[in-house]
PDB file of N, CA and C in Angstrom:
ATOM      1  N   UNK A   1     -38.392 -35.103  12.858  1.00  0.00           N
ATOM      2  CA  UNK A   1     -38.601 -34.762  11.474  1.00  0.00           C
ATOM      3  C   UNK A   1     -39.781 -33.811  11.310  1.00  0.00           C
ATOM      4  N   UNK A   2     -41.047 -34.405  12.326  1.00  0.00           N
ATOM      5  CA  UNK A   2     -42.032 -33.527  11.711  1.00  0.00           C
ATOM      6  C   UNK A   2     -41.938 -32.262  12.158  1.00  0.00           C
ATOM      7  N   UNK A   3     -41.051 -31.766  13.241  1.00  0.00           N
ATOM      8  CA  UNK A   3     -40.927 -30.648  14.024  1.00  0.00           C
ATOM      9  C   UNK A   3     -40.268 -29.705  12.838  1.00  0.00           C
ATOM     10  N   UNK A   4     -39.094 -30.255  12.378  1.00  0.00           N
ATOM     11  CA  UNK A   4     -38.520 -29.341  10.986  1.00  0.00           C
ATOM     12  C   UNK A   4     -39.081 -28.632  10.392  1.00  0.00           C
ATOM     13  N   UNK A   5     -40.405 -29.056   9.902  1.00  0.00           N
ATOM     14  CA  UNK A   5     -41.434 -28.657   8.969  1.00  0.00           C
ATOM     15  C   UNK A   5     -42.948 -28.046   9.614  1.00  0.00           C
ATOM     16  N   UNK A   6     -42.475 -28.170  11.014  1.00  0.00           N
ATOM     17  CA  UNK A   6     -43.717 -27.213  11.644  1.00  0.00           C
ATOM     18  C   UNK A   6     -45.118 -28.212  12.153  1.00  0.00           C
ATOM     19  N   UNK A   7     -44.966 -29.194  11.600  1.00  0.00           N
ATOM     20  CA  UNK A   7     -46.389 -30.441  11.781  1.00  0.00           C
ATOM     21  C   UNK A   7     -46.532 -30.907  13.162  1.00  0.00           C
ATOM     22  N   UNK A   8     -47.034 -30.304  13.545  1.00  0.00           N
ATOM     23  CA  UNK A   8     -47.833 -30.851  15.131  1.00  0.00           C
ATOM     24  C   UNK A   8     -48.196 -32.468  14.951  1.00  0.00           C
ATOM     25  N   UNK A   9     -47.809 -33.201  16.294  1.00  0.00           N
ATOM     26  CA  UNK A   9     -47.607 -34.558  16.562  1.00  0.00           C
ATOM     27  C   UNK A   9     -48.467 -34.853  17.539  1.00  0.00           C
ATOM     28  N   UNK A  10     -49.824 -35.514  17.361  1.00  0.00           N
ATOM     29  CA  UNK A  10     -50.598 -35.449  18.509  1.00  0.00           C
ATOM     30  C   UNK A  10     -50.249 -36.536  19.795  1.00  0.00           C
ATOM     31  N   UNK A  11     -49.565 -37.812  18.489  1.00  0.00           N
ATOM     32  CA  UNK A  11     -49.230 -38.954  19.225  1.00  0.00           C
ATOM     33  C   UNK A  11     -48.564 -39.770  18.258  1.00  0.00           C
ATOM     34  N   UNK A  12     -48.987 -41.069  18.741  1.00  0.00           N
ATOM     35  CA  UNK A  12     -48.009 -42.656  18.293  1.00  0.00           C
ATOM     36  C   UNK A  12     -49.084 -43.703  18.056  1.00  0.00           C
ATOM     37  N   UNK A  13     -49.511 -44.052  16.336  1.00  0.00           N
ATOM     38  CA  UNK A  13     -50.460 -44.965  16.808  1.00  0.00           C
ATOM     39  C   UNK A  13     -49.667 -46.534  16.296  1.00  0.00           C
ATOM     40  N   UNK A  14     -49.612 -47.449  17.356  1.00  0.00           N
ATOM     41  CA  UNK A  14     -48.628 -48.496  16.630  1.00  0.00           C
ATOM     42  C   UNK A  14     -49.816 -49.540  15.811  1.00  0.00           C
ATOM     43  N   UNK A  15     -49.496 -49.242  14.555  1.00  0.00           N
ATOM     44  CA  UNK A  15     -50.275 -50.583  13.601  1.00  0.00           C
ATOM     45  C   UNK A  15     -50.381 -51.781  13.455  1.00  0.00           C
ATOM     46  N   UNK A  16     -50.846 -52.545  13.778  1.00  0.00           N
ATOM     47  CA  UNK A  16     -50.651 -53.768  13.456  1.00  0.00           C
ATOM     48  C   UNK A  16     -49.484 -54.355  14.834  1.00  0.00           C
ATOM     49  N   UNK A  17     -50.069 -53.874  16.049  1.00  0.00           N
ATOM     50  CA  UNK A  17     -48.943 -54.075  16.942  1.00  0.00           C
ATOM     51  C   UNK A  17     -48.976 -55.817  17.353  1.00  0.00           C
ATOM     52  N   UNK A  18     -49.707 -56.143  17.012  1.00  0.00           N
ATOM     53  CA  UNK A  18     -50.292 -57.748  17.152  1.00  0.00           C
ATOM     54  C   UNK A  18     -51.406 -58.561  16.031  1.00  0.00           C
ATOM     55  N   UNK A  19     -51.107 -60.029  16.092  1.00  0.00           N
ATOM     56  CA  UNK A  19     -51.648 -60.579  14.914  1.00  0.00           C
ATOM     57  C   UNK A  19     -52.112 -61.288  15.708  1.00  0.00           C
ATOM     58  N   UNK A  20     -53.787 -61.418  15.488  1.00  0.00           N
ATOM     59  CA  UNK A  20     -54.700 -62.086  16.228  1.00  0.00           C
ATOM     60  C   UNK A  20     -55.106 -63.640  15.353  1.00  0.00           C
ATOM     61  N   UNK A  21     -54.998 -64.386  15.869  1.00  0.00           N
ATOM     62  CA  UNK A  21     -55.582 -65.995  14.790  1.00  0.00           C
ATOM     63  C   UNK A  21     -57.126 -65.383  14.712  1.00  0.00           C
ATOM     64  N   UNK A  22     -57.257 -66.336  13.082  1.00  0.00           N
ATOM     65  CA  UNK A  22     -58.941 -66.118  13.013  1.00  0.00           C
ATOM     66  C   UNK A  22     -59.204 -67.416  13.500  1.00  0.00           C
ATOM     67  N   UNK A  23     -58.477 -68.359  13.792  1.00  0.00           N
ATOM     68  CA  UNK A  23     -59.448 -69.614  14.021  1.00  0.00           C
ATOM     69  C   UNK A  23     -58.787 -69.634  15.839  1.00  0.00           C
ATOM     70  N   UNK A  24     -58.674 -69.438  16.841  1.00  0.00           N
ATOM     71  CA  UNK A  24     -58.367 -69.438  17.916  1.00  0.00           C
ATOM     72  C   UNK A  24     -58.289 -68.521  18.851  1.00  0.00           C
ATOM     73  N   UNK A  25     -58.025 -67.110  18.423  1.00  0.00           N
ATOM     74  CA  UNK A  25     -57.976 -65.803  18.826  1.00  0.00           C
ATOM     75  C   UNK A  25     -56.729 -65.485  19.389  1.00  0.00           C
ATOM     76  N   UNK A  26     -55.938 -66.405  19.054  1.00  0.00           N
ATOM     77  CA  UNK A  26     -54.993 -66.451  20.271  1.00  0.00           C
ATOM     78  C   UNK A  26     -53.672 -64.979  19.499  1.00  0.00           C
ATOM     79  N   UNK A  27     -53.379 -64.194  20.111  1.00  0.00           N
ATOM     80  CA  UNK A  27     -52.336 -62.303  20.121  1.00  0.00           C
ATOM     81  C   UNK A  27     -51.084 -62.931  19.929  1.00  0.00           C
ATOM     82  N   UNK A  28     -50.056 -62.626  18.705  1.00  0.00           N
ATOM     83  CA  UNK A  28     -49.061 -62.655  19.125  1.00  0.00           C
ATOM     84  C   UNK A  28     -48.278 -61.642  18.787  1.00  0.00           C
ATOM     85  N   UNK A  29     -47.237 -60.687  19.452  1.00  0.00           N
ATOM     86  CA  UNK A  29     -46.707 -59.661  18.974  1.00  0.00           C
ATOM     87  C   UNK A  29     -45.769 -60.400  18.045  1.00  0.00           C
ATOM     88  N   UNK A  30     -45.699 -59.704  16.846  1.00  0.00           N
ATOM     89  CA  UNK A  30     -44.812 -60.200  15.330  1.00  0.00           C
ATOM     90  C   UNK A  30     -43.578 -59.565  15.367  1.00  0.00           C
ATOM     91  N   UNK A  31     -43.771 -58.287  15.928  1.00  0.00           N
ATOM     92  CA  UNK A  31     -42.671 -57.458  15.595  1.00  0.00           C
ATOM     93  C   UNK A  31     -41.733 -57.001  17.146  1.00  0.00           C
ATOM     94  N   UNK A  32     -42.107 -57.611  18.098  1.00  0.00           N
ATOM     95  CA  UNK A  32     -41.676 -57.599  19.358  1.00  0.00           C
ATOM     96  C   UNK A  32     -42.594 -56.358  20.141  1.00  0.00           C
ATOM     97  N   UNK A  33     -42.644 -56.132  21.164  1.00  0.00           N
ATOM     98  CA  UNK A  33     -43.489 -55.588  21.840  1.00  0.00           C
ATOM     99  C   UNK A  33     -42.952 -54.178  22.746  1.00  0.00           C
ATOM    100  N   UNK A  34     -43.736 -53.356  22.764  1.00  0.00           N
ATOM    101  CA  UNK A  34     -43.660 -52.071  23.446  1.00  0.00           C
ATOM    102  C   UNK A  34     -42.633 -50.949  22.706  1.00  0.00           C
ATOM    103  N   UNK A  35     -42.785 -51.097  21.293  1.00  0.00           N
ATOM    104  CA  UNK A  35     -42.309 -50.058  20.504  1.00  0.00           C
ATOM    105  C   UNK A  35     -42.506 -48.780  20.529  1.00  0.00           C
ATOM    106  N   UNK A  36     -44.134 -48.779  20.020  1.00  0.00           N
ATOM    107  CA  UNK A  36     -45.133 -47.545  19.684  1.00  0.00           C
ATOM    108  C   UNK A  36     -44.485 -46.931  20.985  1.00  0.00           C
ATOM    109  N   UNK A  37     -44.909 -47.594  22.513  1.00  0.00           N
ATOM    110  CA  UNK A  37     -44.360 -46.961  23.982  1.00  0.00           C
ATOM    111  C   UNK A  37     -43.818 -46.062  23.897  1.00  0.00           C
ATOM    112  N   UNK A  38     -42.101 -46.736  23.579  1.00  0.00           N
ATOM    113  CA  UNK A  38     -41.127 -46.108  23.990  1.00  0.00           C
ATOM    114  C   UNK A  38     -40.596 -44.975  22.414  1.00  0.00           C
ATOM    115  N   UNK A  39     -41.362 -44.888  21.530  1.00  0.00           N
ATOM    116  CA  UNK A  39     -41.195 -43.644  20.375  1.00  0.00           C
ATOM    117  C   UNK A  39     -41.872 -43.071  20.884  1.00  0.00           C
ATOM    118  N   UNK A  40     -43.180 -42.851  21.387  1.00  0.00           N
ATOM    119  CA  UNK A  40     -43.956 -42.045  22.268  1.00  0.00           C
ATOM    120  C   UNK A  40     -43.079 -41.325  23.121  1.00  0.00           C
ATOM    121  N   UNK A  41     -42.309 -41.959  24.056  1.00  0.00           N
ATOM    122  CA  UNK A  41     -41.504 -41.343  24.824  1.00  0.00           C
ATOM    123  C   UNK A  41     -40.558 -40.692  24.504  1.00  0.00           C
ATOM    124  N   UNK A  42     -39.896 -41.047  23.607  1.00  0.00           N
ATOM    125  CA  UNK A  42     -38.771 -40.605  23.381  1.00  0.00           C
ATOM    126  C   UNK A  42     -39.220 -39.267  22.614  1.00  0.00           C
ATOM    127  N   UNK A  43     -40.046 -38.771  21.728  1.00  0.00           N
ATOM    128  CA  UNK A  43     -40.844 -38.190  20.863  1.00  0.00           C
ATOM    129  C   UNK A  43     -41.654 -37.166  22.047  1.00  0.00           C
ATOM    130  N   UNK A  44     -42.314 -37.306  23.525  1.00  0.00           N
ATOM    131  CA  UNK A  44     -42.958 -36.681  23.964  1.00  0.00           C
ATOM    132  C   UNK A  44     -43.909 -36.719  24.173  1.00  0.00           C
ATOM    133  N   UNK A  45     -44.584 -37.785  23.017  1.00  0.00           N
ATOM    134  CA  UNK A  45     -45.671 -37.811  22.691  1.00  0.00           C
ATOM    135  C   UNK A  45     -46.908 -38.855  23.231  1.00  0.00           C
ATOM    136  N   UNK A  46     -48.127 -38.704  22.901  1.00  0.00           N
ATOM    137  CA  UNK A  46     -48.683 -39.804  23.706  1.00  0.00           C
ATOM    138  C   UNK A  46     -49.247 -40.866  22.717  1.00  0.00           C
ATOM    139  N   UNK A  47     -49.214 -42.473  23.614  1.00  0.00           N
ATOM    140  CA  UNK A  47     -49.080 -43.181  22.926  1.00  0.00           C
ATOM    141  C   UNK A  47     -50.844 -43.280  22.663  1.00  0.00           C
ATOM    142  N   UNK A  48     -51.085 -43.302  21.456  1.00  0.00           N
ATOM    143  CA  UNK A  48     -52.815 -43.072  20.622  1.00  0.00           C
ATOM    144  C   UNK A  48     -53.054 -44.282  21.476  1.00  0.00           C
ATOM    145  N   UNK A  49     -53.035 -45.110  20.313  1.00  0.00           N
ATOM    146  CA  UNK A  49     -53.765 -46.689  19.988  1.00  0.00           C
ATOM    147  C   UNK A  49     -52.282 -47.450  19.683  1.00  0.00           C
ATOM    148  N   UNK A  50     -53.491 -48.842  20.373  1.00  0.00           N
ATOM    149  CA  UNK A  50     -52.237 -50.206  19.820  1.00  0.00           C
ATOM    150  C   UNK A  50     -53.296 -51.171  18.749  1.00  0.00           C
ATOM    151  N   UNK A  51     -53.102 -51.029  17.685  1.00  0.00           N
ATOM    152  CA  UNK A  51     -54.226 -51.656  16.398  1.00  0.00           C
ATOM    153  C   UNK A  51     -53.435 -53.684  16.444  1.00  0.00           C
ATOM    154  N   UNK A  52     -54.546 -54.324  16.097  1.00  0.00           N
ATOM    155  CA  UNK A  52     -54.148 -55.795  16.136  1.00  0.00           C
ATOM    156  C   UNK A  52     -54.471 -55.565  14.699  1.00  0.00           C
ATOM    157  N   UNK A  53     -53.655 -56.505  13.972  1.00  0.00           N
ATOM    158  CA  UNK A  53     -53.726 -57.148  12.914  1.00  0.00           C
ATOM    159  C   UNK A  53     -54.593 -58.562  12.541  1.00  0.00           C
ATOM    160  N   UNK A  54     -56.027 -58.535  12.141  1.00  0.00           N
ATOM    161  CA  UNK A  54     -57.000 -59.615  12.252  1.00  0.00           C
ATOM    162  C   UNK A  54     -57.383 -59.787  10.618  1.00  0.00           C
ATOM    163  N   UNK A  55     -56.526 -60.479  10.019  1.00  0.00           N
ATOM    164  CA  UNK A  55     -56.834 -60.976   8.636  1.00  0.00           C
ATOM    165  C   UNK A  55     -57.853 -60.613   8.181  1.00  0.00           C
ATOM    166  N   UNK A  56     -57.669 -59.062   7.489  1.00  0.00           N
ATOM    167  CA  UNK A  56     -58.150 -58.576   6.892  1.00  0.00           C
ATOM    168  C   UNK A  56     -59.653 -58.182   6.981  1.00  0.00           C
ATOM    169  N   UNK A  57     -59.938 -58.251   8.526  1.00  0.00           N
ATOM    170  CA  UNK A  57     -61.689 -58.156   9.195  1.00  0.00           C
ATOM    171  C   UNK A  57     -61.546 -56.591   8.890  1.00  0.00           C
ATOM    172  N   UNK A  58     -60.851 -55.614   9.207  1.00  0.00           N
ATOM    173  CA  UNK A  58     -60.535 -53.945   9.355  1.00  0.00           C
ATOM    174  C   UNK A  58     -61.137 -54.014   7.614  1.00  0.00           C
ATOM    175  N   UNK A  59     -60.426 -54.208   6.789  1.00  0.00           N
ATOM    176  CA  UNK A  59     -60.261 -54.168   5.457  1.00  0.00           C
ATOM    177  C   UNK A  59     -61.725 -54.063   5.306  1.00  0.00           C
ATOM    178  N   UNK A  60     -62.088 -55.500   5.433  1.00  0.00           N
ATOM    179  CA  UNK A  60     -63.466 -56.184   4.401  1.00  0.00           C
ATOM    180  C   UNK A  60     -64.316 -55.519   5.038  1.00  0.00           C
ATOM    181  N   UNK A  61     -64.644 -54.965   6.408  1.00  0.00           N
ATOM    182  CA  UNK A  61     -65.914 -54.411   6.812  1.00  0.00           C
ATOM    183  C   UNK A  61     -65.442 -52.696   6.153  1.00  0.00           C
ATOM    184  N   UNK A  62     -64.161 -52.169   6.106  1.00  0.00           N
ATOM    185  CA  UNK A  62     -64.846 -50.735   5.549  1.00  0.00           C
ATOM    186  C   UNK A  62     -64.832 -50.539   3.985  1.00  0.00           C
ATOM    187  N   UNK A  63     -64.325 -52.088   3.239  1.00  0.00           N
ATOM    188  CA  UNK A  63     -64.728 -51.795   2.072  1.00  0.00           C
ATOM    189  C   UNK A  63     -66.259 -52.329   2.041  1.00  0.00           C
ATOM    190  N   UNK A  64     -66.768 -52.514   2.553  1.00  0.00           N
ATOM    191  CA  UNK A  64     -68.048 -52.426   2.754  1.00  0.00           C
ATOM    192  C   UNK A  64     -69.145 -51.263   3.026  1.00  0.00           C
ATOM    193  N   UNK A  65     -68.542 -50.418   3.254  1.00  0.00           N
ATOM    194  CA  UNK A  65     -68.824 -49.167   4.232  1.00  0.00           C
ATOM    195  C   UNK A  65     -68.950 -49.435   4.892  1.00  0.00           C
ATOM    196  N   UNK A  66     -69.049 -50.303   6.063  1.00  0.00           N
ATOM    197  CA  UNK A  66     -69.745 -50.195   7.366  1.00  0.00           C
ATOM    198  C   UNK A  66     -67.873 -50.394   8.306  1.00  0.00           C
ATOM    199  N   UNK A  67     -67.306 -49.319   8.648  1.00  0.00           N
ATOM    200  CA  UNK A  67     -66.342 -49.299   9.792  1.00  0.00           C
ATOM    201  C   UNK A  67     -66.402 -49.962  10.835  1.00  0.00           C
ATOM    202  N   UNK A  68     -65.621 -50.937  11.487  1.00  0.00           N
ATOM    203  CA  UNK A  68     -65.147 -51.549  12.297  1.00  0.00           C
ATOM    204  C   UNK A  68     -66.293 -51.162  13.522  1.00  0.00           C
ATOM    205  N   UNK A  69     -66.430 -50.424  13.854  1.00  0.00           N
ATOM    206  CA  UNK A  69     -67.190 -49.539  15.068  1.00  0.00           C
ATOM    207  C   UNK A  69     -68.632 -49.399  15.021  1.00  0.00           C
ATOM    208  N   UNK A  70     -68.726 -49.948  13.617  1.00  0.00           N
ATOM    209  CA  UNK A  70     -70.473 -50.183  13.239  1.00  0.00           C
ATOM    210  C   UNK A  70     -70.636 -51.600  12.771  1.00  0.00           C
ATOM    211  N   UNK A  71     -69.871 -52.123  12.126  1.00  0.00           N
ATOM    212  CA  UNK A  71     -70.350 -53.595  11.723  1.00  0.00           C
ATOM    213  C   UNK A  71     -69.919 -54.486  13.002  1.00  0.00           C
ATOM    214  N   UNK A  72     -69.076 -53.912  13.884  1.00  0.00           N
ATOM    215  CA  UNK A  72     -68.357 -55.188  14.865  1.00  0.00           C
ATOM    216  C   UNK A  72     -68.531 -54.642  16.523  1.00  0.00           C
ATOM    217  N   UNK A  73     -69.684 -53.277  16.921  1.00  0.00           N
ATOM    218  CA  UNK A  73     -69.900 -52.733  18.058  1.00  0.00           C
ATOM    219  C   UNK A  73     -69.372 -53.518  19.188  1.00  0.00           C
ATOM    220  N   UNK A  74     -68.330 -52.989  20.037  1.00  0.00           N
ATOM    221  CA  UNK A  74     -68.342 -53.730  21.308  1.00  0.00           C
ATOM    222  C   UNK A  74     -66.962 -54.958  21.479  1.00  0.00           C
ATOM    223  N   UNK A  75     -66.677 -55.223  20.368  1.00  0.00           N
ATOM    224  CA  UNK A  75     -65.478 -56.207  19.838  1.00  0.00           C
ATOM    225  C   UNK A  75     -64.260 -55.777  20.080  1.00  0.00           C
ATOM    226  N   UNK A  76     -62.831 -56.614  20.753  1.00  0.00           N
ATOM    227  CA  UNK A  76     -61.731 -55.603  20.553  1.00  0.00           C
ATOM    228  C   UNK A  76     -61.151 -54.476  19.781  1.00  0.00           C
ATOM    229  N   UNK A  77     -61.258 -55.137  18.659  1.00  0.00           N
ATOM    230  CA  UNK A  77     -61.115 -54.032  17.940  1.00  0.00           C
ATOM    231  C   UNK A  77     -61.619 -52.867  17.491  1.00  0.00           C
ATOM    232  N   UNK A  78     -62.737 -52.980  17.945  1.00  0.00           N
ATOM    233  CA  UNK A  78     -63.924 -51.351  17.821  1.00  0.00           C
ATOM    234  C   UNK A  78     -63.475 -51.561  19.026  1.00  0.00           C
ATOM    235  N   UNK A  79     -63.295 -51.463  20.379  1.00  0.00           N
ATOM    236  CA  UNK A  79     -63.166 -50.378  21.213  1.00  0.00           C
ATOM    237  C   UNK A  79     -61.506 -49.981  21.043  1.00  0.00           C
ATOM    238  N   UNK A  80     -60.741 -50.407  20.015  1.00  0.00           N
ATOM    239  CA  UNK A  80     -59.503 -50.247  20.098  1.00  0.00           C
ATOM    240  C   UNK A  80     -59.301 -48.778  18.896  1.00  0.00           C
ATOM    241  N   UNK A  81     -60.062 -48.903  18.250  1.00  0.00           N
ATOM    242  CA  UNK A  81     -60.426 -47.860  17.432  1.00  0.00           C
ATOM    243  C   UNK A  81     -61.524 -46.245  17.975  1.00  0.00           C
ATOM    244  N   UNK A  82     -61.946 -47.259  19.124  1.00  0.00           N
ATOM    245  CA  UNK A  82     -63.104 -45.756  19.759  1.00  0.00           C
ATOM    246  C   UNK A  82     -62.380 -45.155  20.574  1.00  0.00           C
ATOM    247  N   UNK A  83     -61.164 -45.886  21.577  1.00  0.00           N
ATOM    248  CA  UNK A  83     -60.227 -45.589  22.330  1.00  0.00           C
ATOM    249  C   UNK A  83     -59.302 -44.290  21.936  1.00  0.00           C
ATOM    250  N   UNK A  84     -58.870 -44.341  20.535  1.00  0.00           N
ATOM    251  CA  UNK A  84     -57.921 -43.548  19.829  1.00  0.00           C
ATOM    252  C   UNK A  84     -58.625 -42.532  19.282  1.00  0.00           C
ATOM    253  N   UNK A  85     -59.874 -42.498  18.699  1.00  0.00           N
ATOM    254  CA  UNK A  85     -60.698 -41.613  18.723  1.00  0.00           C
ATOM    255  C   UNK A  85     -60.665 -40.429  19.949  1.00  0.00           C
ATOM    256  N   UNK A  86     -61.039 -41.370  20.885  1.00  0.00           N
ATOM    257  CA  UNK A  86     -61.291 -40.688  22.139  1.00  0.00           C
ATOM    258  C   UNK A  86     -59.892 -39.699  22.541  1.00  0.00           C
ATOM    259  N   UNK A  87     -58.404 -40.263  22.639  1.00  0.00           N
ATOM    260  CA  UNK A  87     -57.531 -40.068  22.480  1.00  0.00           C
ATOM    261  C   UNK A  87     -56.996 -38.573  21.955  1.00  0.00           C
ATOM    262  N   UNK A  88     -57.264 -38.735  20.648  1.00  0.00           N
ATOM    263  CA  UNK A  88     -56.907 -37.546  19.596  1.00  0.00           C
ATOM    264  C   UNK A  88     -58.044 -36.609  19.612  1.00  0.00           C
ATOM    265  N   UNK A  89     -59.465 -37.259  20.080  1.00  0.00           N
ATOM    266  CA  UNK A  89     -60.271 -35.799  20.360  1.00  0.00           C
ATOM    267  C   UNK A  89     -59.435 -34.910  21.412  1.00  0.00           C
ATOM    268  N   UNK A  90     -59.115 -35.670  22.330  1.00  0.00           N
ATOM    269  CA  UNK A  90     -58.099 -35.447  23.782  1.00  0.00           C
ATOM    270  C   UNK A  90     -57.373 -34.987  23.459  1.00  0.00           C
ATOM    271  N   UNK A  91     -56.129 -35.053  22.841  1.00  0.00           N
ATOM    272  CA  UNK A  91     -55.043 -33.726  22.221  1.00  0.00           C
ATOM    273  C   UNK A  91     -55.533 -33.244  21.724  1.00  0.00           C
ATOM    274  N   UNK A  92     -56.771 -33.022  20.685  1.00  0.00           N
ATOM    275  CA  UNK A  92     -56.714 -32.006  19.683  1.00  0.00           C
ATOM    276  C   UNK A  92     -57.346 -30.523  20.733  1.00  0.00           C
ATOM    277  N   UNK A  93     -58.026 -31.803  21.708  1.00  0.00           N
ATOM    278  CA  UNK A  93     -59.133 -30.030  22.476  1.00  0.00           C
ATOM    279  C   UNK A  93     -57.643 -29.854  23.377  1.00  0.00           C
ATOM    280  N   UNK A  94     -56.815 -30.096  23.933  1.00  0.00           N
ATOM    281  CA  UNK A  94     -55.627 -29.794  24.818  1.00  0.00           C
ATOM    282  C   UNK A  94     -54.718 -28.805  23.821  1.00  0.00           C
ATOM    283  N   UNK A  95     -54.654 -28.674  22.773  1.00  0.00           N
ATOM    284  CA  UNK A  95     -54.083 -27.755  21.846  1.00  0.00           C
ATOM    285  C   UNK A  95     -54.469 -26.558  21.841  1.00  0.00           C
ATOM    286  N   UNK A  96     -53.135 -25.094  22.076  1.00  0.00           N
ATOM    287  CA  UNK A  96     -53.508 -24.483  21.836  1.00  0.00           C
ATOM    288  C   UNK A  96     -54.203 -23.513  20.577  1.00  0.00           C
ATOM    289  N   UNK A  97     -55.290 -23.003  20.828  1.00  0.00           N
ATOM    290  CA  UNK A  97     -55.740 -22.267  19.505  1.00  0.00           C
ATOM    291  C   UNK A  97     -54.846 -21.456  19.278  1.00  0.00           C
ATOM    292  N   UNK A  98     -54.618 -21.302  17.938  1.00  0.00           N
ATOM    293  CA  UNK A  98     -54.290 -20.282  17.155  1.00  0.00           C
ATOM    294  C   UNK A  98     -55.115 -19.327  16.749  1.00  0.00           C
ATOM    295  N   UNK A  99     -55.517 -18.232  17.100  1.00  0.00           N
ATOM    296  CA  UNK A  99     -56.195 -17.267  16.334  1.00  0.00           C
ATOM    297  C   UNK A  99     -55.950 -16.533  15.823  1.00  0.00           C
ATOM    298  N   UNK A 100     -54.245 -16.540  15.052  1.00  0.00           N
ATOM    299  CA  UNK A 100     -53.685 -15.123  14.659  1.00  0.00           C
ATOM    300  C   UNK A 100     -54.327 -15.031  13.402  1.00  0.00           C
ATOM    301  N   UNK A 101     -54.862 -15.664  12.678  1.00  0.00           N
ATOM    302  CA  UNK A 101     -55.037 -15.034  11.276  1.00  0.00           C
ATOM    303  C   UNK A 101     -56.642 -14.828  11.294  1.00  0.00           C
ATOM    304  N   UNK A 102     -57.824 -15.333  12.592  1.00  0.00           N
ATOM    305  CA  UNK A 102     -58.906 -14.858  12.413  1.00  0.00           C
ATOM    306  C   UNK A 102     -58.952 -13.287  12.624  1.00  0.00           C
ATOM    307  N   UNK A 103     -58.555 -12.627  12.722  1.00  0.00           N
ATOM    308  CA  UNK A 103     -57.847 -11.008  13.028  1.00  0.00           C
ATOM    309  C   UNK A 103     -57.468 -10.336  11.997  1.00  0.00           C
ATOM    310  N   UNK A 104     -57.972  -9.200  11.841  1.00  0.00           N
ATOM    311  CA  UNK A 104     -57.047  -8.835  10.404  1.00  0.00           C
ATOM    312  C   UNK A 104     -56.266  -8.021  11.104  1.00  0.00           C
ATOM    313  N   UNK A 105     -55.606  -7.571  10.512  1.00  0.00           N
ATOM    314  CA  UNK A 105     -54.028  -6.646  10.937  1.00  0.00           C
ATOM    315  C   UNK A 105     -54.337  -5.207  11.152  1.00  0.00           C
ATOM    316  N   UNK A 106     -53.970  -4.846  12.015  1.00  0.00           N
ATOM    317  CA  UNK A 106     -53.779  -3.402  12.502  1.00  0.00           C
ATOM    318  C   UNK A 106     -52.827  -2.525  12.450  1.00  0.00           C
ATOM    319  N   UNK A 107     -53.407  -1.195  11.571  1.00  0.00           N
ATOM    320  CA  UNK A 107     -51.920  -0.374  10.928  1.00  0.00           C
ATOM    321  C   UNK A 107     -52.368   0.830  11.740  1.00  0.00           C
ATOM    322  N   UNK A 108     -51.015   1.564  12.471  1.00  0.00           N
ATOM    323  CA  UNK A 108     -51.042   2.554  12.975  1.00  0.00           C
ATOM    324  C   UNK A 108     -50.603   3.551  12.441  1.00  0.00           C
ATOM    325  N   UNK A 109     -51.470   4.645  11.811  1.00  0.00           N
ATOM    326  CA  UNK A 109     -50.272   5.352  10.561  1.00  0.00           C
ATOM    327  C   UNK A 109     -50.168   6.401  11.929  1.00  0.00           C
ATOM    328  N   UNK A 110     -49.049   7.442  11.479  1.00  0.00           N
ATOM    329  CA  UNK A 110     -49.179   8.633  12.621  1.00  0.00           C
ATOM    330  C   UNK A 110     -48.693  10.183  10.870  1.00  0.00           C
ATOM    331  N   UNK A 111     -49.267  11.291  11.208  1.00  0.00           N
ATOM    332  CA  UNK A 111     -49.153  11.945  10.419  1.00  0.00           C
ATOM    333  C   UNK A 111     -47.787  12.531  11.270  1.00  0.00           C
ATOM    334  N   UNK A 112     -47.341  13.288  10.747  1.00  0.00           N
ATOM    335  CA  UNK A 112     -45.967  14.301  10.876  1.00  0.00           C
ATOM    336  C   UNK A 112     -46.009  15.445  10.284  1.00  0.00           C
TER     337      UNK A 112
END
C-alpha cells in the first residue's frame, strides 16, 4: 500500500506484541506470536521493535512527561524502546539521499 503512494517503509514495529502482569511479570503473547516477523518479511522490511503491553506504565509515565527511557532507565521496556530508536536511526542513515531539489535547475539555451 505504502509503495502506491511513494512512502518509504523503514520497518515493522509490532505493538503491544505481549502483555506483561503487573503483579507477577509473567509475558504472554495475546495475539499469537511472530507476526510483526513474518510482515517484515514478506514486506522486505526490517523488523523495528517488539513493544509489551504493561498496563498502562508507557501511558502514565509520558503523560507525565517523563518517557519510558527517563522515568524507567535500564527496564525492559526502555531498552525495548532505545533498541528501535537505535534501529530506525539505522535505516534512516542506510537511506539513500536525495538531493535533487537542493540544486536548482540548469537551462541550456543555444542561440540560432
Amino acid at each position: 500500500m505504502f509503495e502506491k503512494v511513494s512512502v518509504p517503509v523503514l520497518g515493522v514495529v509490532e505493538n503491544m506484541s505481549t502483555h506483561v502482569c503487573s503483579h507477577c511479570g509473567h509475558e504472554d503473547a495475546l495475539f499469537g506470536q511472530g507476526g510483526g516477523a513474518r510482515l517484515a518479511a514478506e514486506c522486505g522490511v526490517a523488523l523495528l521493535a517488539r513493544t509489551a503491553a504493561r498496563r498502562g506504565q508507557v501511558r502514565a509515565e509520558s503523560d507525565q512527561g517523563r518517557p519510558t527511557v527517563l522515568s524507567a532507565p535500564g527496564t525492559a521496556r526502555a531498552q525495548a524502546y532505545e533498541l528501535m530508536a537505535r534501529r530506525v536511526a539505522g535505516a534512516l542513515a542506510r537511506r539513500p539521499r536525495d538531493r535533487a531539489g537542493a540544486f536548482p535547475g540548469i537551462v541550456v539555451e543555444t542561440k540560432s
